[in-house]
PDB file of N, CA and C in Angstrom:
ATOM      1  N   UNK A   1       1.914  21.443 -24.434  1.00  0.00           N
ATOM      2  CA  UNK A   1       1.116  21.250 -25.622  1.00  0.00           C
ATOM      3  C   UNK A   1      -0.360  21.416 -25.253  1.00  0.00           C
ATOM      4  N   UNK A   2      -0.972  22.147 -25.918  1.00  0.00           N
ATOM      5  CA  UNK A   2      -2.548  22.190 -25.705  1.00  0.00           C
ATOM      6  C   UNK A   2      -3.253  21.357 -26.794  1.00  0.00           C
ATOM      7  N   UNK A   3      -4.198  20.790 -26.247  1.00  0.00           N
ATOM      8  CA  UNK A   3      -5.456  20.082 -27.418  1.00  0.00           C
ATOM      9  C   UNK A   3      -6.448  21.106 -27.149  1.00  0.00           C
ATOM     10  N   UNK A   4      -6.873  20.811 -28.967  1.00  0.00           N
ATOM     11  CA  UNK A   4      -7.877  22.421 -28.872  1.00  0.00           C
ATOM     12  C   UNK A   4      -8.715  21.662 -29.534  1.00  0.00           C
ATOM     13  N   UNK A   5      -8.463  20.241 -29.907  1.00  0.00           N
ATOM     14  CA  UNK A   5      -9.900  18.851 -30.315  1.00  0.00           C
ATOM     15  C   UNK A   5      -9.450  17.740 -30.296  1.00  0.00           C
ATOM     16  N   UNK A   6     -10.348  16.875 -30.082  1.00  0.00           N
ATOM     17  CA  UNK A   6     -10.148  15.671 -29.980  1.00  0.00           C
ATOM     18  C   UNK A   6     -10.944  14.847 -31.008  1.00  0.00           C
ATOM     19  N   UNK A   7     -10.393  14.361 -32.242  1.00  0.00           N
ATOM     20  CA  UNK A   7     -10.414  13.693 -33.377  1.00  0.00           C
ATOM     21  C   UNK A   7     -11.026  12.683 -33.153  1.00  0.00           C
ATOM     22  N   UNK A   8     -10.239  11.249 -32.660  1.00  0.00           N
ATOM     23  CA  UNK A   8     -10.862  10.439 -32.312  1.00  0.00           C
ATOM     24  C   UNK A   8     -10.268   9.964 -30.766  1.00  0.00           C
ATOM     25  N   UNK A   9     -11.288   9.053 -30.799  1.00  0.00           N
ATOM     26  CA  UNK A   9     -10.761   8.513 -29.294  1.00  0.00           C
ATOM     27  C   UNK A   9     -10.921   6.650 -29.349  1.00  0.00           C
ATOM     28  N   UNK A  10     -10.437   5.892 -28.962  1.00  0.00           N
ATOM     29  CA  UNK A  10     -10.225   4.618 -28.597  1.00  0.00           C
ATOM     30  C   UNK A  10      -9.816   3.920 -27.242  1.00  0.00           C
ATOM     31  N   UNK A  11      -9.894   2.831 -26.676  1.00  0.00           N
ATOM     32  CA  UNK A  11      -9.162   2.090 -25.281  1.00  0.00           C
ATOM     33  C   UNK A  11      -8.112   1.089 -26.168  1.00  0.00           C
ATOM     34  N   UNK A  12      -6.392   1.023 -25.717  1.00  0.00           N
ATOM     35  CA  UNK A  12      -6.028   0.382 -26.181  1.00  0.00           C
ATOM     36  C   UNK A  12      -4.950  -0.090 -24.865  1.00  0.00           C
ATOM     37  N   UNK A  13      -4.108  -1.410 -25.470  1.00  0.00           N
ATOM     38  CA  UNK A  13      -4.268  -1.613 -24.255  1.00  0.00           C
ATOM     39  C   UNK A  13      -2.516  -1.146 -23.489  1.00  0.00           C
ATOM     40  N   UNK A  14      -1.441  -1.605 -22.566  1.00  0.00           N
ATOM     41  CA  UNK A  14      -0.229  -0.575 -22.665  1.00  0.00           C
ATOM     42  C   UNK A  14       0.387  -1.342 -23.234  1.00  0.00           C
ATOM     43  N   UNK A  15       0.595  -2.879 -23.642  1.00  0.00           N
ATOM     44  CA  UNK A  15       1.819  -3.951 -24.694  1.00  0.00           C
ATOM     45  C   UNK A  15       1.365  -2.709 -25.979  1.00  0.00           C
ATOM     46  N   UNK A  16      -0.148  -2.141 -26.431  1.00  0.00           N
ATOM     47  CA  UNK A  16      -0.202  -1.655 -27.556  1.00  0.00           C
ATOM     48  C   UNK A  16       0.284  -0.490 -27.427  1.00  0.00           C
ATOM     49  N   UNK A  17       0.327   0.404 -26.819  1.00  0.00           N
ATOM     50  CA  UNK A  17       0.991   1.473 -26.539  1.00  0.00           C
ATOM     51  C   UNK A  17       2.952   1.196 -26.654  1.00  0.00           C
ATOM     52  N   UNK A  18       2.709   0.272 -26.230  1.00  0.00           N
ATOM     53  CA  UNK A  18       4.338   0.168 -26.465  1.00  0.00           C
ATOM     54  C   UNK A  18       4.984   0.106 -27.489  1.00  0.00           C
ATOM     55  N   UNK A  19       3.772  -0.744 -28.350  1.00  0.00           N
ATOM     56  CA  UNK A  19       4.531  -1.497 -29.706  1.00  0.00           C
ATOM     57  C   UNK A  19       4.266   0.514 -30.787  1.00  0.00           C
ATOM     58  N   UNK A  20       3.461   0.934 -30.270  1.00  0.00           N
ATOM     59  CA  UNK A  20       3.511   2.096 -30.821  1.00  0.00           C
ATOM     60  C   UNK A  20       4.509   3.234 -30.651  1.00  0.00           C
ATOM     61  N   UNK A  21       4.479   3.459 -29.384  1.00  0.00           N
ATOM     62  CA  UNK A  21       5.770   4.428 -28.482  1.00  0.00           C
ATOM     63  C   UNK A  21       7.169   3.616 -29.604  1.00  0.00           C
ATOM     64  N   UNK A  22       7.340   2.571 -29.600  1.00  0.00           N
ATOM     65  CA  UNK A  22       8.619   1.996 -30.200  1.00  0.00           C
ATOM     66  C   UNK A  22       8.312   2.075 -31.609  1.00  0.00           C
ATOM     67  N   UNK A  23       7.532   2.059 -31.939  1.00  0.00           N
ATOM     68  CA  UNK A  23       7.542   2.608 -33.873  1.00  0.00           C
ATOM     69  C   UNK A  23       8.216   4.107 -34.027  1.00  0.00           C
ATOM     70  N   UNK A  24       7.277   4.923 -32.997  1.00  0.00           N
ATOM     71  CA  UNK A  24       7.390   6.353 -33.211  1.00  0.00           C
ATOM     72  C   UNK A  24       8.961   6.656 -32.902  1.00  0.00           C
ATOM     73  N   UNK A  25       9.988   5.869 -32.135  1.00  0.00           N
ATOM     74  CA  UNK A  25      11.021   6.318 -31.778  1.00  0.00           C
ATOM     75  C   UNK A  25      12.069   5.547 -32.783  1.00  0.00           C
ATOM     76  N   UNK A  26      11.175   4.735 -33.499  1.00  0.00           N
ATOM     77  CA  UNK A  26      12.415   4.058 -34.241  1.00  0.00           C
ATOM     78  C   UNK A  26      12.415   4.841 -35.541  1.00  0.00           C
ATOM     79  N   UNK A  27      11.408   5.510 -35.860  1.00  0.00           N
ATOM     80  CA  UNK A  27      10.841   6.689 -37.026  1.00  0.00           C
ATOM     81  C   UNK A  27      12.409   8.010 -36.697  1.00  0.00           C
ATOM     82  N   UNK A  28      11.827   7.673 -35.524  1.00  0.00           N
ATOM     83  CA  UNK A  28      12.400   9.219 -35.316  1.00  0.00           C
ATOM     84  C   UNK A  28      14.170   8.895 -35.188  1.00  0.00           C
ATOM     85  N   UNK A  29      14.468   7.997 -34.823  1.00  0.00           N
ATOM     86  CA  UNK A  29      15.547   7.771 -34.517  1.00  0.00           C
ATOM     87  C   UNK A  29      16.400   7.520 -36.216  1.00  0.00           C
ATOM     88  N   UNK A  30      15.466   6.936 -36.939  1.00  0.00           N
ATOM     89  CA  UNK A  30      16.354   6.846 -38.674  1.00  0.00           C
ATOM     90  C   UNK A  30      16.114   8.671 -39.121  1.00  0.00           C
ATOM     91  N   UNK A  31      15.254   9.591 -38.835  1.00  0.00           N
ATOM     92  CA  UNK A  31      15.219  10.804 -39.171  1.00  0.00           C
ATOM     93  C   UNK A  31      16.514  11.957 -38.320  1.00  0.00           C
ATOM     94  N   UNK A  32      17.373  10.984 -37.601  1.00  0.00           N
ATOM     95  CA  UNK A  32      18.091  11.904 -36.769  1.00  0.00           C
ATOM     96  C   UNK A  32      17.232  12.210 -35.897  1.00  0.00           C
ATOM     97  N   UNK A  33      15.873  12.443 -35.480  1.00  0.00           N
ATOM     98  CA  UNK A  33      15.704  13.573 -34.725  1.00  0.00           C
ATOM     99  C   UNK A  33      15.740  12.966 -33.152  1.00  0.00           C
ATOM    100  N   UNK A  34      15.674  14.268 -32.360  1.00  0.00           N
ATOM    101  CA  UNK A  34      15.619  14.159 -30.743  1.00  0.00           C
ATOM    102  C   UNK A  34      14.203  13.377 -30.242  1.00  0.00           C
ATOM    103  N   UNK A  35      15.071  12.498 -29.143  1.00  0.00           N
ATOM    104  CA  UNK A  35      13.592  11.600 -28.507  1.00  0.00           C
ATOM    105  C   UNK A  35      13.393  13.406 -27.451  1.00  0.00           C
ATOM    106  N   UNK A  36      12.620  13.475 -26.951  1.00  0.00           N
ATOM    107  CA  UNK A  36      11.817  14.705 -26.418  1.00  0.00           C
ATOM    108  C   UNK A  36      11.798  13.635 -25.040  1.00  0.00           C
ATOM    109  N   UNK A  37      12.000  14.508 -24.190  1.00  0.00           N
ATOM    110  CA  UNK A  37      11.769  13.915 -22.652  1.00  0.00           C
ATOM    111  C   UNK A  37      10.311  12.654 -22.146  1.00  0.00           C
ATOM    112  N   UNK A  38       9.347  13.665 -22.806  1.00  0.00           N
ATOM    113  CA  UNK A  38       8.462  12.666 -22.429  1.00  0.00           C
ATOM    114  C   UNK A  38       8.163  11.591 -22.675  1.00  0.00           C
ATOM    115  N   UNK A  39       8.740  11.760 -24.397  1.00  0.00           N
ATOM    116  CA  UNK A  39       8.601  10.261 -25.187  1.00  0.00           C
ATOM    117  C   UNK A  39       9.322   9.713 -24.758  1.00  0.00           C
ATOM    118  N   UNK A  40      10.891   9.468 -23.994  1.00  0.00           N
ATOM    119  CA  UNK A  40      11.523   8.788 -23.675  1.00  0.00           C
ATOM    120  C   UNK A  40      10.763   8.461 -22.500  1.00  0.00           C
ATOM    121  N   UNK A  41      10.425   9.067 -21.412  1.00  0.00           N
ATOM    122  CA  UNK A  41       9.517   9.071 -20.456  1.00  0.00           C
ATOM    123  C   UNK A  41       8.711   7.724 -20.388  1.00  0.00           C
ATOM    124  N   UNK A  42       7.419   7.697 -21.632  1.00  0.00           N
ATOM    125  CA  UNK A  42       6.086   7.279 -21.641  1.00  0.00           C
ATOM    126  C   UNK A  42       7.091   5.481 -22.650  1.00  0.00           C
ATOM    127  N   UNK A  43       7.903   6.014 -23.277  1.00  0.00           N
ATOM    128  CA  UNK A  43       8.636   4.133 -23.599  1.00  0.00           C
ATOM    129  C   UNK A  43       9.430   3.884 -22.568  1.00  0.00           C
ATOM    130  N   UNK A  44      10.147   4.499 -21.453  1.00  0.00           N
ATOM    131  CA  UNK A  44      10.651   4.052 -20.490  1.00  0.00           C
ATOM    132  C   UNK A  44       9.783   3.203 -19.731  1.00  0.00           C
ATOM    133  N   UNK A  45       8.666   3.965 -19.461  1.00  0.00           N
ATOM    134  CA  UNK A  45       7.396   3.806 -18.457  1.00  0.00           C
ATOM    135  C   UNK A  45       6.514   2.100 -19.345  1.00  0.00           C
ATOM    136  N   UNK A  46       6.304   2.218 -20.945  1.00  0.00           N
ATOM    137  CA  UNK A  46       5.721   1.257 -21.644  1.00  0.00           C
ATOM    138  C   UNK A  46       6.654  -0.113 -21.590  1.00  0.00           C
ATOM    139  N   UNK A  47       7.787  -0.193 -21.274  1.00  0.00           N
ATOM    140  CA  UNK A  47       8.409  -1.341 -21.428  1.00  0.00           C
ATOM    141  C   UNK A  47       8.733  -1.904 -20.151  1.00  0.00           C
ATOM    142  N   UNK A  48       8.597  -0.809 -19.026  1.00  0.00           N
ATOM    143  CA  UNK A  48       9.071  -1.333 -17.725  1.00  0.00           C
ATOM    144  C   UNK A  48       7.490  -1.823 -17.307  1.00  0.00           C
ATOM    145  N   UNK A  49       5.964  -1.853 -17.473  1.00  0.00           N
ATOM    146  CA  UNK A  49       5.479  -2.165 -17.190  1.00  0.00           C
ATOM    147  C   UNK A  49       4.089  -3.061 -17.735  1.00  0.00           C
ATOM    148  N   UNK A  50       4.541  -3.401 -19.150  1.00  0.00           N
ATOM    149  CA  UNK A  50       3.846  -3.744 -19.807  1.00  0.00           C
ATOM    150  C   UNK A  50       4.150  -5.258 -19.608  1.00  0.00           C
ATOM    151  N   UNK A  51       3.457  -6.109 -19.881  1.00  0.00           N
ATOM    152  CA  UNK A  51       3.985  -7.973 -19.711  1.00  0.00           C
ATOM    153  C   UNK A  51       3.755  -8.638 -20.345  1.00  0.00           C
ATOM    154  N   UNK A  52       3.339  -8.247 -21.669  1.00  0.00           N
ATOM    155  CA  UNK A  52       3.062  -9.482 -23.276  1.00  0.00           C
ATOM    156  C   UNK A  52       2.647  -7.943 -24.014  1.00  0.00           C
ATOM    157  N   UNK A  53       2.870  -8.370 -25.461  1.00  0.00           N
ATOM    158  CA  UNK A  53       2.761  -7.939 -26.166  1.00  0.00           C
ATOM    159  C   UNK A  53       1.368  -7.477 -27.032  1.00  0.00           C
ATOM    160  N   UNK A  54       1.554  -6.565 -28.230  1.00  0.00           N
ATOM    161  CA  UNK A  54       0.090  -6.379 -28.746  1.00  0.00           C
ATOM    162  C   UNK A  54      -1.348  -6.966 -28.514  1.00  0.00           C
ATOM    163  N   UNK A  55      -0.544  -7.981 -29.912  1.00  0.00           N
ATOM    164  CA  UNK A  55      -1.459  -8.960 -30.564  1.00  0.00           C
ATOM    165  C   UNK A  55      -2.102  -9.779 -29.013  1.00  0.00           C
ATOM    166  N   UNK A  56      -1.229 -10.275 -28.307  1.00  0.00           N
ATOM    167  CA  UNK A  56      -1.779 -11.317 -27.129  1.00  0.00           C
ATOM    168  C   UNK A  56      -2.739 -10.620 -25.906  1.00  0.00           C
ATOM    169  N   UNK A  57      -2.280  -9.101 -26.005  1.00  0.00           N
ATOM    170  CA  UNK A  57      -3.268  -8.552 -24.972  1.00  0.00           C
ATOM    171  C   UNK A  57      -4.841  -8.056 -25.373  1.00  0.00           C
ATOM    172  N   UNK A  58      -4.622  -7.770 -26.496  1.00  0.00           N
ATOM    173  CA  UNK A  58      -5.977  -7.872 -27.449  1.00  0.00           C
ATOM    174  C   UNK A  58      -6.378  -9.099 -27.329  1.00  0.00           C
ATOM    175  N   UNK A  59      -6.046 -10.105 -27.777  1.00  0.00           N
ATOM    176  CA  UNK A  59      -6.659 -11.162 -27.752  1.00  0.00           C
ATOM    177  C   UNK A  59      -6.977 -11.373 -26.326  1.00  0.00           C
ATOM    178  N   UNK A  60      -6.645 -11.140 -25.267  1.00  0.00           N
ATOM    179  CA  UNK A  60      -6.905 -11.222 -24.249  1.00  0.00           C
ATOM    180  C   UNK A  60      -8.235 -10.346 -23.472  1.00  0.00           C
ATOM    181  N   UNK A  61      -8.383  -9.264 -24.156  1.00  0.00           N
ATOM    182  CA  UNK A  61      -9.345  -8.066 -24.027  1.00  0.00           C
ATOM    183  C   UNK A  61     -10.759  -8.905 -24.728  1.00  0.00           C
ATOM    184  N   UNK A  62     -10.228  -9.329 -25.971  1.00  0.00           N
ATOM    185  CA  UNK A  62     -11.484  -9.738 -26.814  1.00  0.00           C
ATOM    186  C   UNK A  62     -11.880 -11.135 -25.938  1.00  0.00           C
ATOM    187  N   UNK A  63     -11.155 -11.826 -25.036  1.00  0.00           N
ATOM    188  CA  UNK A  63     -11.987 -13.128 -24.764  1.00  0.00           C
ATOM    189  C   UNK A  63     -12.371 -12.360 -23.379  1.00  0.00           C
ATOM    190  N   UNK A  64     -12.008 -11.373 -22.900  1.00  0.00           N
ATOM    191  CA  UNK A  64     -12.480 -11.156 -21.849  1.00  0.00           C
ATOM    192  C   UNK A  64     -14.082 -10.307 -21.935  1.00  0.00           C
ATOM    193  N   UNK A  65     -13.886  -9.719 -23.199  1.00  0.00           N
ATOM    194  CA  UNK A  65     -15.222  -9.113 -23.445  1.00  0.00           C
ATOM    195  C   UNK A  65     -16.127 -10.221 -23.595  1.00  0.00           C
ATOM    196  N   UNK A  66     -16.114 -11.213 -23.553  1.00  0.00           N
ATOM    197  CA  UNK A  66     -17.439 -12.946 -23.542  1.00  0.00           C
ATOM    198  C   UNK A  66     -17.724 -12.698 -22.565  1.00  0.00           C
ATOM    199  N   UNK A  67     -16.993 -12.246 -21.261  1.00  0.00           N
ATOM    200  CA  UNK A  67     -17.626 -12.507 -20.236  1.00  0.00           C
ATOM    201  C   UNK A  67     -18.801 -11.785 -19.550  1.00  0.00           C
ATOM    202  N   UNK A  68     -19.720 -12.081 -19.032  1.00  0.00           N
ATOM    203  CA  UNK A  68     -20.898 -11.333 -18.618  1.00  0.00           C
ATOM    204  C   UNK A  68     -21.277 -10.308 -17.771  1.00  0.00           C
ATOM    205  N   UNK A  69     -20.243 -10.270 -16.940  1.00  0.00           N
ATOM    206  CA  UNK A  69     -20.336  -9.283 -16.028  1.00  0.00           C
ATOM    207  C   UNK A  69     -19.136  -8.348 -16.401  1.00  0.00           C
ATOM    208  N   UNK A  70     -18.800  -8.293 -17.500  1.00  0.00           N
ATOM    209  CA  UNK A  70     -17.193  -7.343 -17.971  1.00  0.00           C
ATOM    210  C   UNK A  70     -17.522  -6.372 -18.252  1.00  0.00           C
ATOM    211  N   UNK A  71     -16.695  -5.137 -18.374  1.00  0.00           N
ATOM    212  CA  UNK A  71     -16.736  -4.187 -19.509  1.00  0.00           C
ATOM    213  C   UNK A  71     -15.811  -3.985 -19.792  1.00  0.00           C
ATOM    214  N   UNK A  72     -16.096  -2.953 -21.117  1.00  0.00           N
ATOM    215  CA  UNK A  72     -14.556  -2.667 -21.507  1.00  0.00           C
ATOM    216  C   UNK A  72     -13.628  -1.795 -21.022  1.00  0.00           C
ATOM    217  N   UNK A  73     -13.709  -1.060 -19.831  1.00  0.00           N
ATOM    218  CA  UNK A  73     -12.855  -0.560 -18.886  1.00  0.00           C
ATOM    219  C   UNK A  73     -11.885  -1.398 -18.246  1.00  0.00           C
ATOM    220  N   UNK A  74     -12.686  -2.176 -17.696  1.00  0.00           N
ATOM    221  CA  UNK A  74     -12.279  -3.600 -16.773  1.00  0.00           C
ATOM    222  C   UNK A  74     -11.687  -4.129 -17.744  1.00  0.00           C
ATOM    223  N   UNK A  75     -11.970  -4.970 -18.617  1.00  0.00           N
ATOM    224  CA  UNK A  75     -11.411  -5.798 -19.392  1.00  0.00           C
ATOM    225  C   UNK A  75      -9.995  -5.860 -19.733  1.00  0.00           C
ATOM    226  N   UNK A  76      -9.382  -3.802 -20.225  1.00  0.00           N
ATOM    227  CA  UNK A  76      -8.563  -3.581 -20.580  1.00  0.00           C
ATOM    228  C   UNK A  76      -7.678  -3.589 -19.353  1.00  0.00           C
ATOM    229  N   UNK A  77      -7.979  -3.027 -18.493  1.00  0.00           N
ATOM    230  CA  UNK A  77      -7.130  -2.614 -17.131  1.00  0.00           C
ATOM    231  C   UNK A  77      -6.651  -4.228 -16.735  1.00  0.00           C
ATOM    232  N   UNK A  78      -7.611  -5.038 -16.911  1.00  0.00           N
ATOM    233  CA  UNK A  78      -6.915  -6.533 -16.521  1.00  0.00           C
ATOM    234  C   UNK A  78      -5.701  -7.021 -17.410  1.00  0.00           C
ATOM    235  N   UNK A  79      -5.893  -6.412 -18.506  1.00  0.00           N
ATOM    236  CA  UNK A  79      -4.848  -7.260 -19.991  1.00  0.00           C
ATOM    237  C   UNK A  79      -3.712  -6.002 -19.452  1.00  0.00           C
ATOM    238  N   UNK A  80      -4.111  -5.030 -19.179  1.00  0.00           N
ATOM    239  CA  UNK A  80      -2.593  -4.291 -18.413  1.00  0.00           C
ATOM    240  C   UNK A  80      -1.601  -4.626 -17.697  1.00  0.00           C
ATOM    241  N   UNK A  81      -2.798  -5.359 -16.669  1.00  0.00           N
ATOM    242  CA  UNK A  81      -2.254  -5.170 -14.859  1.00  0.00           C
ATOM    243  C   UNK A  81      -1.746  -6.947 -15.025  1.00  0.00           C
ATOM    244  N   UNK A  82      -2.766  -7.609 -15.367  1.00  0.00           N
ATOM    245  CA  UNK A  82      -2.121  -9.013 -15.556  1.00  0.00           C
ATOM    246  C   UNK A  82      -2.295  -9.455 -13.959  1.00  0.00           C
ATOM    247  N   UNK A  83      -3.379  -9.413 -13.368  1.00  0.00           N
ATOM    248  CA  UNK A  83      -3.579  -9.932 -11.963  1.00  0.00           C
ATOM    249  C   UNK A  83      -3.178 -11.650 -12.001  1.00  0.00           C
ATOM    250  N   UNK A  84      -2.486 -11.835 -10.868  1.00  0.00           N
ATOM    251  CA  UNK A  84      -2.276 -13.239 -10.483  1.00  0.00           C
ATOM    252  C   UNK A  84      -3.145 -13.934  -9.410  1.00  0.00           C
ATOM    253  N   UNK A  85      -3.671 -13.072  -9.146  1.00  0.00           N
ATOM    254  CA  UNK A  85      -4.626 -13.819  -7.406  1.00  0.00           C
ATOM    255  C   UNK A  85      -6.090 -13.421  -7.546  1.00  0.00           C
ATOM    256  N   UNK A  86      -6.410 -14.073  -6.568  1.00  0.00           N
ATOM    257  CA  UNK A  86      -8.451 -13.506  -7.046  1.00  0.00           C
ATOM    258  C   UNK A  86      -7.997 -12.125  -6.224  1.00  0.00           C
ATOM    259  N   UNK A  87      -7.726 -11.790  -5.545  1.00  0.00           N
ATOM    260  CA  UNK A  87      -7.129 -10.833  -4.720  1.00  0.00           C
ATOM    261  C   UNK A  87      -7.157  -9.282  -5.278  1.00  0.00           C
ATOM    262  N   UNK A  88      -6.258  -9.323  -5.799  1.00  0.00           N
ATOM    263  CA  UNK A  88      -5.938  -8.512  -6.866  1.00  0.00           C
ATOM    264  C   UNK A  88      -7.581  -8.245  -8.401  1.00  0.00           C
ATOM    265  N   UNK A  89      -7.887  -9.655  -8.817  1.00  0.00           N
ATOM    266  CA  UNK A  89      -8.568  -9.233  -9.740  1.00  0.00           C
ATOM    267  C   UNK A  89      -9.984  -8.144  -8.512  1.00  0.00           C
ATOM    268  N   UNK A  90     -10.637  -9.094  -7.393  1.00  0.00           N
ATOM    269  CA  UNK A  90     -11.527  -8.074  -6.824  1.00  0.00           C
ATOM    270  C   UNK A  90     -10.953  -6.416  -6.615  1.00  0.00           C
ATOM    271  N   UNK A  91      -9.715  -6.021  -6.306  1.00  0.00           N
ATOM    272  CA  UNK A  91      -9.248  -4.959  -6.389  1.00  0.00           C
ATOM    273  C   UNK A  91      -9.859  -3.791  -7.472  1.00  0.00           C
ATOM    274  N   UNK A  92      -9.471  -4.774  -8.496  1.00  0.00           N
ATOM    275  CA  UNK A  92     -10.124  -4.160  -9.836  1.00  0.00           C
ATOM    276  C   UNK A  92     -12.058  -4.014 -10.072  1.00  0.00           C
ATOM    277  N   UNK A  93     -12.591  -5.050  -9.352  1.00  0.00           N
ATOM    278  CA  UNK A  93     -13.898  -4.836  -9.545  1.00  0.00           C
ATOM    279  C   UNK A  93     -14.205  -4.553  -8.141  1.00  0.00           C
ATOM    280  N   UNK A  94     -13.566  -3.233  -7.728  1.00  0.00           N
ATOM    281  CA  UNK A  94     -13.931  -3.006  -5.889  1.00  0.00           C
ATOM    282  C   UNK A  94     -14.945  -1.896  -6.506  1.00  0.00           C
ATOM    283  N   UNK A  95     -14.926  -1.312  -7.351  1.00  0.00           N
ATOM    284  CA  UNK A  95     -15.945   0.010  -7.596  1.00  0.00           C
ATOM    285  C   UNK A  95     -17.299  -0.386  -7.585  1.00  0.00           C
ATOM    286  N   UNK A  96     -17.398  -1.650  -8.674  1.00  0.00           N
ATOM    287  CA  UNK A  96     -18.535  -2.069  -9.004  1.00  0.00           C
ATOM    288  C   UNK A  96     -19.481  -2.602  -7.817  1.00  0.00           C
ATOM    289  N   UNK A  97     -20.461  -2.265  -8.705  1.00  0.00           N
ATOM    290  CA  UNK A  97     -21.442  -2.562  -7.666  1.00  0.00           C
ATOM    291  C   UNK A  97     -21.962  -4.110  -7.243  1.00  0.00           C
ATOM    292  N   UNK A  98     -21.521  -5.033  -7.816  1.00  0.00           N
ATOM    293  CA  UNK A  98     -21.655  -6.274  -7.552  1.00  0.00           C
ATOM    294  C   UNK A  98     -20.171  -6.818  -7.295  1.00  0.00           C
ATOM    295  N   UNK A  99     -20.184  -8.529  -6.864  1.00  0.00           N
ATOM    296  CA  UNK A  99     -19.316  -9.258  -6.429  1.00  0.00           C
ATOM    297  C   UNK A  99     -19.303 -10.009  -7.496  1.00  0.00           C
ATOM    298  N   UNK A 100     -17.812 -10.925  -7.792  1.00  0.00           N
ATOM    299  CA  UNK A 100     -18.051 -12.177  -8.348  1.00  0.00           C
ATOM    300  C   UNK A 100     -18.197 -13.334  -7.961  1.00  0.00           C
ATOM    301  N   UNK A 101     -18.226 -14.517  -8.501  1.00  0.00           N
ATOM    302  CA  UNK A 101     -18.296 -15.688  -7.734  1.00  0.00           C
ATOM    303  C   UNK A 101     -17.078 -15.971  -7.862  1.00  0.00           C
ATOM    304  N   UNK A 102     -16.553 -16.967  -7.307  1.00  0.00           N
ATOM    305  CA  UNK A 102     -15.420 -18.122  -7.448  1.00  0.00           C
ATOM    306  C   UNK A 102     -15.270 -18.545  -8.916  1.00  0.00           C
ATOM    307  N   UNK A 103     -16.182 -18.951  -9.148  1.00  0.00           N
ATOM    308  CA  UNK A 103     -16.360 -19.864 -10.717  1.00  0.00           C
ATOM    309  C   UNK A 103     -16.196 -18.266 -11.662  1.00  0.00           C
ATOM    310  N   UNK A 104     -16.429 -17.091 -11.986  1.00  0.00           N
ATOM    311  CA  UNK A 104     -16.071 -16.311 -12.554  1.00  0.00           C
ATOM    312  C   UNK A 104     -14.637 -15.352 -12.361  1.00  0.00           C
ATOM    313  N   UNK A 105     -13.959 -15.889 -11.124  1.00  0.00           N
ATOM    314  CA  UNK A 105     -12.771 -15.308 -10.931  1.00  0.00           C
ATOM    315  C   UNK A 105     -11.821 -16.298 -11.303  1.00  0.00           C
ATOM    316  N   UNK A 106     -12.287 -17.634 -11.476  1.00  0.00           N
ATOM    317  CA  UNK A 106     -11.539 -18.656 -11.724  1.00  0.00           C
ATOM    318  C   UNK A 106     -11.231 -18.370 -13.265  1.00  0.00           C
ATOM    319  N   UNK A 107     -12.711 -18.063 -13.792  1.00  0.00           N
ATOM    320  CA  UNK A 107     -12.296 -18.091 -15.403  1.00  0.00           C
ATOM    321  C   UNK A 107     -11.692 -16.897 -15.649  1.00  0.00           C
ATOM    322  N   UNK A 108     -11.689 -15.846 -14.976  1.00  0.00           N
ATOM    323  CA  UNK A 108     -10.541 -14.475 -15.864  1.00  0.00           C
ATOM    324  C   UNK A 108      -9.390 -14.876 -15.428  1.00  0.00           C
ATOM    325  N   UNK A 109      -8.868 -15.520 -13.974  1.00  0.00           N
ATOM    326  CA  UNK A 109      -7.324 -15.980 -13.933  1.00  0.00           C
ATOM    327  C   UNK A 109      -6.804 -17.059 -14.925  1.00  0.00           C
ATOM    328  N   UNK A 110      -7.912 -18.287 -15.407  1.00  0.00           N
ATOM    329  CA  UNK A 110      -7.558 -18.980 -16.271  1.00  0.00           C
ATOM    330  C   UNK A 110      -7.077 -18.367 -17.540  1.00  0.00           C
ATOM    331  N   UNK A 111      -7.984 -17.276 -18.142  1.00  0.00           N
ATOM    332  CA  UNK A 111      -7.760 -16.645 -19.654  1.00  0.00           C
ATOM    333  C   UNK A 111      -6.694 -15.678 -19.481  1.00  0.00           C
ATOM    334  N   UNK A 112      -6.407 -15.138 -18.136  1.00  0.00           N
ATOM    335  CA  UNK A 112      -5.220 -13.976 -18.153  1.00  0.00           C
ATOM    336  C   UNK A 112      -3.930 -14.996 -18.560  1.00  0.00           C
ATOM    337  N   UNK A 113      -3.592 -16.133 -17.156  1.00  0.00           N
ATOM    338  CA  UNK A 113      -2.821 -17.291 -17.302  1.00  0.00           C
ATOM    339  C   UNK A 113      -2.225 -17.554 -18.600  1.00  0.00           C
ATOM    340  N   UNK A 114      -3.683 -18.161 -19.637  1.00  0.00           N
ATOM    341  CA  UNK A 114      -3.225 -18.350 -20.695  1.00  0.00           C
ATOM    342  C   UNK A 114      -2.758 -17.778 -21.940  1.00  0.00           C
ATOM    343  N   UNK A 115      -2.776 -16.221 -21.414  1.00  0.00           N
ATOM    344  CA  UNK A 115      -2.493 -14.940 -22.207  1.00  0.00           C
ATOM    345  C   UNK A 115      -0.817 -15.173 -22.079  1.00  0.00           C
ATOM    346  N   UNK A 116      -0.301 -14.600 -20.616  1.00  0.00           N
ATOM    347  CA  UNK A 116       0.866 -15.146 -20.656  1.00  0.00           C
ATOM    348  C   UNK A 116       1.718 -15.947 -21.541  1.00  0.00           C
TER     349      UNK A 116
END
């Protein structure tokens, strides 16, 4: 398939991708028609690695956007990945050009935690 434009664009997060991938196949699935390799592919891929749903990973994106040193790259990739250790979250902010403290790694494991 070629794109010859790009309409719009958005960051969303993969629970939302999923809950979408599973609309589009349940559409398609009352129309008779064929799931196509990839779509089976990209909901195989959305359910084996996604770990809460829509609504909760958004909400999770939006309290993570309070925080001061966030963006919305980061933000989303955390409501993805669902880090459990400070470990893991520095992984994610290894690009950036600053460190966090303790007291700010404490609070994104607390709000991921309570996403769960």
């Amino acid at each position: 398939m070629i794109v010859k434009e790009i309409i719009n664009e958005e960051m969303i997060t993969l629970a939302e991708a999923k809950g979408i991938l599973l609309d589009i196949k349940e559409k398609r699935l009352e129309e008779d028609m064929e799931l196509g390799y990839e779509l089976r592919r990209a909901i195989n891929h959305a359910e084996l690695f996604s770990k809460t749903d829509g609504p909760k990973s958004m909400g999770l994106v939006e309290k993570l956007l309070q925080l001061e040193k966030m963006k919305p790259e980061i933000a989303y990739r955390l409501a993805d990945i669902m880090p459990a250790s400070f470990d893991e979250i520095r992984s994610i902010y290894a690009k950036e050009r600053f460190t966090l403290s303790e007291e700010e790694l404490t609070t994104i494991l607390d709000l991921i935690t309570d996403a769960y």
